[in-house]
C-alpha atoms as a PDB file:
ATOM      1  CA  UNK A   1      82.732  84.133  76.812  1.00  0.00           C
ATOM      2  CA  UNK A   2      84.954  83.800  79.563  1.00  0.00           C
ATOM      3  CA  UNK A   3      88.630  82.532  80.160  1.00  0.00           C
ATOM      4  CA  UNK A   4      89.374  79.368  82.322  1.00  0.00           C
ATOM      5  CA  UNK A   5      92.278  81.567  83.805  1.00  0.00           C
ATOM      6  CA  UNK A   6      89.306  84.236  84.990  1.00  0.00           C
ATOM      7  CA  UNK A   7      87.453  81.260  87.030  1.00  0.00           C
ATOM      8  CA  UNK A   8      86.134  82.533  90.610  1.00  0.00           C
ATOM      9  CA  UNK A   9      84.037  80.855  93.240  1.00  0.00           C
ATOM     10  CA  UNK A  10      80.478  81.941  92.582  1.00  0.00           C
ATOM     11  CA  UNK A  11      81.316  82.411  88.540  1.00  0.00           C
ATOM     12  CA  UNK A  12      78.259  80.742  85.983  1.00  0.00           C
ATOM     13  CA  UNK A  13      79.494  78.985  83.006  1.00  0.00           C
ATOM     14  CA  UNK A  14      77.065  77.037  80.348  1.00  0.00           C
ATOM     15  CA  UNK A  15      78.322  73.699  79.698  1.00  0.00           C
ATOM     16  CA  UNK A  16      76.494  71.089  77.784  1.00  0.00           C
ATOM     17  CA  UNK A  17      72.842  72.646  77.565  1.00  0.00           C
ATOM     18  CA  UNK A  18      72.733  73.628  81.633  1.00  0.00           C
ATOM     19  CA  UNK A  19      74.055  76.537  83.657  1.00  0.00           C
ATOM     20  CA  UNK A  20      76.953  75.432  86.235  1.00  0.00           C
ATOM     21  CA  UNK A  21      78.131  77.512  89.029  1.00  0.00           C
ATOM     22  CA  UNK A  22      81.767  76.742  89.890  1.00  0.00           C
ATOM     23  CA  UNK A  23      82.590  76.125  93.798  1.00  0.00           C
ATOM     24  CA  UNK A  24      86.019  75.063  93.807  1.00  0.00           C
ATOM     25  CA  UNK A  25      89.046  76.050  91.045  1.00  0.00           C
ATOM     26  CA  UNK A  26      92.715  75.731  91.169  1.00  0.00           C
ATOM     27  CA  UNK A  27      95.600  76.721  88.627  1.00  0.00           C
ATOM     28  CA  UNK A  28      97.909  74.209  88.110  1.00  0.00           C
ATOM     29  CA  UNK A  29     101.493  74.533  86.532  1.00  0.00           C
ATOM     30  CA  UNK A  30     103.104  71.564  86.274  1.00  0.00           C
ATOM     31  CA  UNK A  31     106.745  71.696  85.766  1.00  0.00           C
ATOM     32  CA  UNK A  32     106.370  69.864  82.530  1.00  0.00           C
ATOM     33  CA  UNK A  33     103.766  70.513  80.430  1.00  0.00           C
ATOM     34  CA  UNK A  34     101.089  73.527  79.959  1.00  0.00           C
ATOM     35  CA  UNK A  35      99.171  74.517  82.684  1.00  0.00           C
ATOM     36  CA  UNK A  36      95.735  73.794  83.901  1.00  0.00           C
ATOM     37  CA  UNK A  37      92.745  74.821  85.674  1.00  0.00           C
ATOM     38  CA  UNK A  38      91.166  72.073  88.188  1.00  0.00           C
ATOM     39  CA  UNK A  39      87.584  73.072  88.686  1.00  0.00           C
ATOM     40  CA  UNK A  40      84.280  71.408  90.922  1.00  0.00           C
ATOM     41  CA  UNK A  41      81.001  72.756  89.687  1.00  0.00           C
ATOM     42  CA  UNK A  42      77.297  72.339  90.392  1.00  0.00           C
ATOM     43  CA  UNK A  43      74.916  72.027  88.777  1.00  0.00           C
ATOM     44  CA  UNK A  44      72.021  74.857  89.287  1.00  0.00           C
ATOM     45  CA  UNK A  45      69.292  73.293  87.833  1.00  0.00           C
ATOM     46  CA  UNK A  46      69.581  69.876  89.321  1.00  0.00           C
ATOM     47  CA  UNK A  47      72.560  70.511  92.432  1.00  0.00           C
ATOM     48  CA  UNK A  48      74.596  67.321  91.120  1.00  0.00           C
ATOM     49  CA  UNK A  49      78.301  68.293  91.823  1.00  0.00           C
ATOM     50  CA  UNK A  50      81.060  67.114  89.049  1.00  0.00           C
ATOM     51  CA  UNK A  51      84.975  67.840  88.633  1.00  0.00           C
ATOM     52  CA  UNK A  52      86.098  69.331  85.314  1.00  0.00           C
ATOM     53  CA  UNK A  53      89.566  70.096  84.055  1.00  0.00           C
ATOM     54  CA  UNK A  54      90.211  73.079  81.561  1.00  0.00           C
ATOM     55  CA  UNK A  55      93.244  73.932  79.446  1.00  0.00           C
ATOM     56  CA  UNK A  56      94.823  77.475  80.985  1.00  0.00           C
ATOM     57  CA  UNK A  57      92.968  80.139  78.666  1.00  0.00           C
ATOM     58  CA  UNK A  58      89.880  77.840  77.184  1.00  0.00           C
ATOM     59  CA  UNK A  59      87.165  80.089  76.808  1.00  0.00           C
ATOM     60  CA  UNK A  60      83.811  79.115  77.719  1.00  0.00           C
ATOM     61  CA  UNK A  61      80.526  80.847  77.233  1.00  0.00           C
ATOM     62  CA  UNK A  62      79.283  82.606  80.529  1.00  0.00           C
ATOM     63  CA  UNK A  63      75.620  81.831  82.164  1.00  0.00           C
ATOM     64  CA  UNK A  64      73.364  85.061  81.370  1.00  0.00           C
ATOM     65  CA  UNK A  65      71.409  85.036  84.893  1.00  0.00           C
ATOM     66  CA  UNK A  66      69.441  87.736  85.950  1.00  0.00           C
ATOM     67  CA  UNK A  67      68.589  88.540  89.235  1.00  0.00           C
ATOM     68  CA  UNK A  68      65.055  90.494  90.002  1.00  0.00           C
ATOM     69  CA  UNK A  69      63.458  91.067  93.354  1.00  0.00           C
ATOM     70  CA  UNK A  70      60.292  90.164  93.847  1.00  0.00           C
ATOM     71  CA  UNK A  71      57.666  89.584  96.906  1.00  0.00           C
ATOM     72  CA  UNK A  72      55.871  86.800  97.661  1.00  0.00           C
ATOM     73  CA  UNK A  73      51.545  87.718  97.803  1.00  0.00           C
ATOM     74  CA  UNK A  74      50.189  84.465  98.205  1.00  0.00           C
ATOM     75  CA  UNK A  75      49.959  80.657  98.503  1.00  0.00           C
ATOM     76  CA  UNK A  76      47.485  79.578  95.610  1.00  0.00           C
ATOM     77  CA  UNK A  77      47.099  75.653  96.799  1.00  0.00           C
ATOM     78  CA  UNK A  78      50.664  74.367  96.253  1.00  0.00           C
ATOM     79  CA  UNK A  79      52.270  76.705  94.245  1.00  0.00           C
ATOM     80  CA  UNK A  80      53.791  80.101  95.929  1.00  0.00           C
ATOM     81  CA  UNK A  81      52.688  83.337  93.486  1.00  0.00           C
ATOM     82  CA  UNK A  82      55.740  85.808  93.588  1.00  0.00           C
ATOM     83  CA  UNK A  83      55.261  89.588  92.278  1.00  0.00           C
ATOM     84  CA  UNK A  84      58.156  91.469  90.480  1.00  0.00           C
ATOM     85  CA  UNK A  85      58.289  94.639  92.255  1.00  0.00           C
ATOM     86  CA  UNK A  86      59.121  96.451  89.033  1.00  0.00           C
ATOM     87  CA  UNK A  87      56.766  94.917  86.379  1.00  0.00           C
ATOM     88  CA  UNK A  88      53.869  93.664  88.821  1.00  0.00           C
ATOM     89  CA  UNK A  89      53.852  90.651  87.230  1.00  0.00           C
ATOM     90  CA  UNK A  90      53.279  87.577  88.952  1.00  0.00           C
ATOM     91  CA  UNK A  91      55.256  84.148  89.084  1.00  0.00           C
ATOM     92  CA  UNK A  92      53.958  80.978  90.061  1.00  0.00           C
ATOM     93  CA  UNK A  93      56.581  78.973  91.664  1.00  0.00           C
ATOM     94  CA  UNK A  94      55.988  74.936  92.751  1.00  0.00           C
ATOM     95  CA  UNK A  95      57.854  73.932  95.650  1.00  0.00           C
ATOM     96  CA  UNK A  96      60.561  71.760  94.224  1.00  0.00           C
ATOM     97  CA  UNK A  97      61.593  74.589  91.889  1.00  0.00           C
ATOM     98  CA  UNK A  98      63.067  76.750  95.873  1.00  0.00           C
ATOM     99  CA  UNK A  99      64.365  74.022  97.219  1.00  0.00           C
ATOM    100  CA  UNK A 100      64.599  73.569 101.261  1.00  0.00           C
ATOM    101  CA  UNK A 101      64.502  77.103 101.731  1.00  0.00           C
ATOM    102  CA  UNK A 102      60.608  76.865 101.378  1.00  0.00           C
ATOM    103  CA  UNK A 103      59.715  76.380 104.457  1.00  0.00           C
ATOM    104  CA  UNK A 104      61.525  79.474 105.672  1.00  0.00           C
ATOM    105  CA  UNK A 105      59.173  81.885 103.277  1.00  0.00           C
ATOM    106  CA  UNK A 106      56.280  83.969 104.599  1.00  0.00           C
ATOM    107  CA  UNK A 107      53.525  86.346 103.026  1.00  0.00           C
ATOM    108  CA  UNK A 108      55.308  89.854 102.027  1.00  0.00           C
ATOM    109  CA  UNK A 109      58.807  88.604 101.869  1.00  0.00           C
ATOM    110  CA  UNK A 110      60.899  89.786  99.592  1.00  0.00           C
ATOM    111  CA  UNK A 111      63.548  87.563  97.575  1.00  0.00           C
ATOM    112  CA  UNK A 112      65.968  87.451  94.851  1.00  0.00           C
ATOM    113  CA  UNK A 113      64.894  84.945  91.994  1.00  0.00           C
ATOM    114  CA  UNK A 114      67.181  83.991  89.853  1.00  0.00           C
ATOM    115  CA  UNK A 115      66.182  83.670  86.351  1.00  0.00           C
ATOM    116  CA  UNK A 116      68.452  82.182  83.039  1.00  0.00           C
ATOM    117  CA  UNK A 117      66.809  82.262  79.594  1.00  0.00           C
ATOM    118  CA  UNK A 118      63.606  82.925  81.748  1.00  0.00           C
ATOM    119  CA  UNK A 119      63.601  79.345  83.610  1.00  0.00           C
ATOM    120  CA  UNK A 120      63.768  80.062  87.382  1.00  0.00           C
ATOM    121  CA  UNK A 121      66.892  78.137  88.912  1.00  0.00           C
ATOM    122  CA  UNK A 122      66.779  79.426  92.635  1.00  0.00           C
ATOM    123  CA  UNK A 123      65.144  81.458  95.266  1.00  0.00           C
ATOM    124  CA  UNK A 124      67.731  83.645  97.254  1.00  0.00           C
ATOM    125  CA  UNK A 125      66.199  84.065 100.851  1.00  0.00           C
ATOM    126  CA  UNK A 126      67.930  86.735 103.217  1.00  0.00           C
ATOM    127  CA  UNK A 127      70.120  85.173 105.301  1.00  0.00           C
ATOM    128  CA  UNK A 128      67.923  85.316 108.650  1.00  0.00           C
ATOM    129  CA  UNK A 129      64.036  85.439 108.546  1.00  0.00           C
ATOM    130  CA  UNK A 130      62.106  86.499 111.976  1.00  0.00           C
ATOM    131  CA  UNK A 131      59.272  84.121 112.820  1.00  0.00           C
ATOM    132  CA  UNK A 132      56.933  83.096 115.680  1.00  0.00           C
ATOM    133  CA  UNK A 133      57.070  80.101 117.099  1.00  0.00           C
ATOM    134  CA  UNK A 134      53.097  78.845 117.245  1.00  0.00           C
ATOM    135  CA  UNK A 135      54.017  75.256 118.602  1.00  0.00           C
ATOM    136  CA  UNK A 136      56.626  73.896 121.413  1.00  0.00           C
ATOM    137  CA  UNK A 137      56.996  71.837 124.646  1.00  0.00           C
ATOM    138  CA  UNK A 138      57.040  74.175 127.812  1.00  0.00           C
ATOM    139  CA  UNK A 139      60.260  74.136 129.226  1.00  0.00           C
ATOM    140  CA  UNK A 140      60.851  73.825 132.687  1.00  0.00           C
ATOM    141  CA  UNK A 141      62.954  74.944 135.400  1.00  0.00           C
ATOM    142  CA  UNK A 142      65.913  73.420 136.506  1.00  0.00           C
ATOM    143  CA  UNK A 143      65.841  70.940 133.458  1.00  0.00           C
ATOM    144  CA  UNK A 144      69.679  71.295 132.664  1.00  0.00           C
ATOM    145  CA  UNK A 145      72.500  73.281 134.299  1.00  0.00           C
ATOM    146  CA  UNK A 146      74.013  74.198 130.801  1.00  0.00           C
ATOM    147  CA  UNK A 147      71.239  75.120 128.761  1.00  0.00           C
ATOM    148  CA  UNK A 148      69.250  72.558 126.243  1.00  0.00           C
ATOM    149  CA  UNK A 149      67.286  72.712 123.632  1.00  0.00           C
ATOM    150  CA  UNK A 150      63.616  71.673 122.239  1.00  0.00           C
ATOM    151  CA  UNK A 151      62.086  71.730 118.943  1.00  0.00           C
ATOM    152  CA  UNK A 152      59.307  74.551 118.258  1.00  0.00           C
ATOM    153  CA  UNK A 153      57.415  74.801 115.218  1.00  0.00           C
ATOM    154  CA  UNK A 154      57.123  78.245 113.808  1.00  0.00           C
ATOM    155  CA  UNK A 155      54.108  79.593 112.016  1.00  0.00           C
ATOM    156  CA  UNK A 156      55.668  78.369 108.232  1.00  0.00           C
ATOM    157  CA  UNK A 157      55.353  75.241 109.545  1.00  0.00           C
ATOM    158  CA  UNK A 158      59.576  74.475 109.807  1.00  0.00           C
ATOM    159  CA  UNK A 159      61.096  72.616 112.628  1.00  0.00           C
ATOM    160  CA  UNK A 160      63.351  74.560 114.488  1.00  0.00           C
ATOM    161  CA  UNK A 161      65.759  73.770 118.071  1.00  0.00           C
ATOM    162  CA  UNK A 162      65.521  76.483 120.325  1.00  0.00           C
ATOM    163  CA  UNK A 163      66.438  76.647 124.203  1.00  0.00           C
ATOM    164  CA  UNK A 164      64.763  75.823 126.619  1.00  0.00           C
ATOM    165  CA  UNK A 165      63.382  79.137 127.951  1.00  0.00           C
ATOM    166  CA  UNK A 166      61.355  80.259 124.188  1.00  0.00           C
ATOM    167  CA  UNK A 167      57.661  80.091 124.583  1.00  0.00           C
ATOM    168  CA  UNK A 168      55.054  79.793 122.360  1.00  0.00           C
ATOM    169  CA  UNK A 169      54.064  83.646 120.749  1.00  0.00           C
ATOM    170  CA  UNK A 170      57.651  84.646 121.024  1.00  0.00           C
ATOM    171  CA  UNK A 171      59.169  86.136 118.448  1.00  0.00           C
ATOM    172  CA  UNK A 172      62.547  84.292 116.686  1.00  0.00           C
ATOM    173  CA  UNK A 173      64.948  85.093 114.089  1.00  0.00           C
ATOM    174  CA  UNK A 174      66.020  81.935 112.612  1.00  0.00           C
ATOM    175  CA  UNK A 175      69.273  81.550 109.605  1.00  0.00           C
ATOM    176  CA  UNK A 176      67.370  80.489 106.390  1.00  0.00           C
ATOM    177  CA  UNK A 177      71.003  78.590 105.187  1.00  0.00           C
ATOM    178  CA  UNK A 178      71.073  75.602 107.925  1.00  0.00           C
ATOM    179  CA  UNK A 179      67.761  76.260 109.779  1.00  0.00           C
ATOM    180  CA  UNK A 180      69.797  77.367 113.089  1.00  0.00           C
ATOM    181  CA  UNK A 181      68.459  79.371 116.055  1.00  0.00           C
ATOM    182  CA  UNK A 182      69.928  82.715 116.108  1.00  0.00           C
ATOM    183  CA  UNK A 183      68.031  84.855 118.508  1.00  0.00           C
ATOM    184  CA  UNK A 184      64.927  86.118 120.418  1.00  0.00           C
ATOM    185  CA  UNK A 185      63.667  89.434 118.029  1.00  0.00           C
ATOM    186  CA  UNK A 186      63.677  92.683 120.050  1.00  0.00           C
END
């Protein structure tokens, strides 16, 4: 269990059969009146967002989530087969259970999957992913004076804007949160 006054950003809380990660709180203390706490939470399982108001000090029980890294082996047709690298054991995981972040996963990466009462609820990528670009217009010289940029498909098959100058074969590291361009890889 966990007090309403000990609310954080990031904090899991099980409300109503489903596991809710709070984004936003705030203590209130009106001058008349007992206090409050404001919060916004999501949703893990299904991302809806929803604003919830607790008395100061209501305890509510706290999501059990467990983290475990594991690597992902294989693609076996649509469903990506993830190995715990403690147990060995494998995971099948379907492509709506990650989320965007699919396209951003290659063979022998390793993750964070998040588990509660053994139900998957997200794939944690790392925060930039290096990948080669295998498709993308040429880009010529003298096209701009400031610098442009063109879309390049890299080899997980994502859509990413790069500048003008990348070439197909290059090497880029790419930010798995927004799908930016972050750099040529040394």
């Amino acid at each position: 269990m966990i007090s309403s006054n000990d609310f954080r950003t990031g904090v899991t809380i099980e409300l109503d059969g489903s596991v809710w990660r709070v984004v936003e709180f705030l203590h209130v203390k009106p001058g008349k009146g007992s206090a409050f706490v404001r919060t916004k939470l999501k949703n893990a399982q299904t991302g809806n967002v929803v604003e919830r108001t607790f008395r100061a000090g209501e305890t509510v029980p706290q999501a059990n989530i467990e983290k475990r890294t594991m690597q992902h082996t294989y693609k076996d047709g649509e469903d990506y087969v993830f190995m715990d690298m403690e147990t060995y054991e494998e995971t099948r995981l379907a492509p709506d259970q990650m989320g965007d972040r699919v396209k951003y996963i290659k063979e022998e990466m390793a993750v964070n999957v998040v588990f509660w009462n053994e139900q998957v609820l997200e794939v944690e990528l790392p925060t930039s992913v290096i990948l080669e670009v295998i498709e993308t217009d040429p880009g010529v010289k003298g096209d701009t004076a400031t610098g442009g940029s063109k879309p390049a498909t890299v080899e997980t098959g994502a859509q990413v804007m790069v500048p003008l100058f990348i070439s197909v074969g290059e090497k880029i590291k790419v930010d798995t949160r927004d799908g930016s361009y972050l750099g040529r890889e040394n």
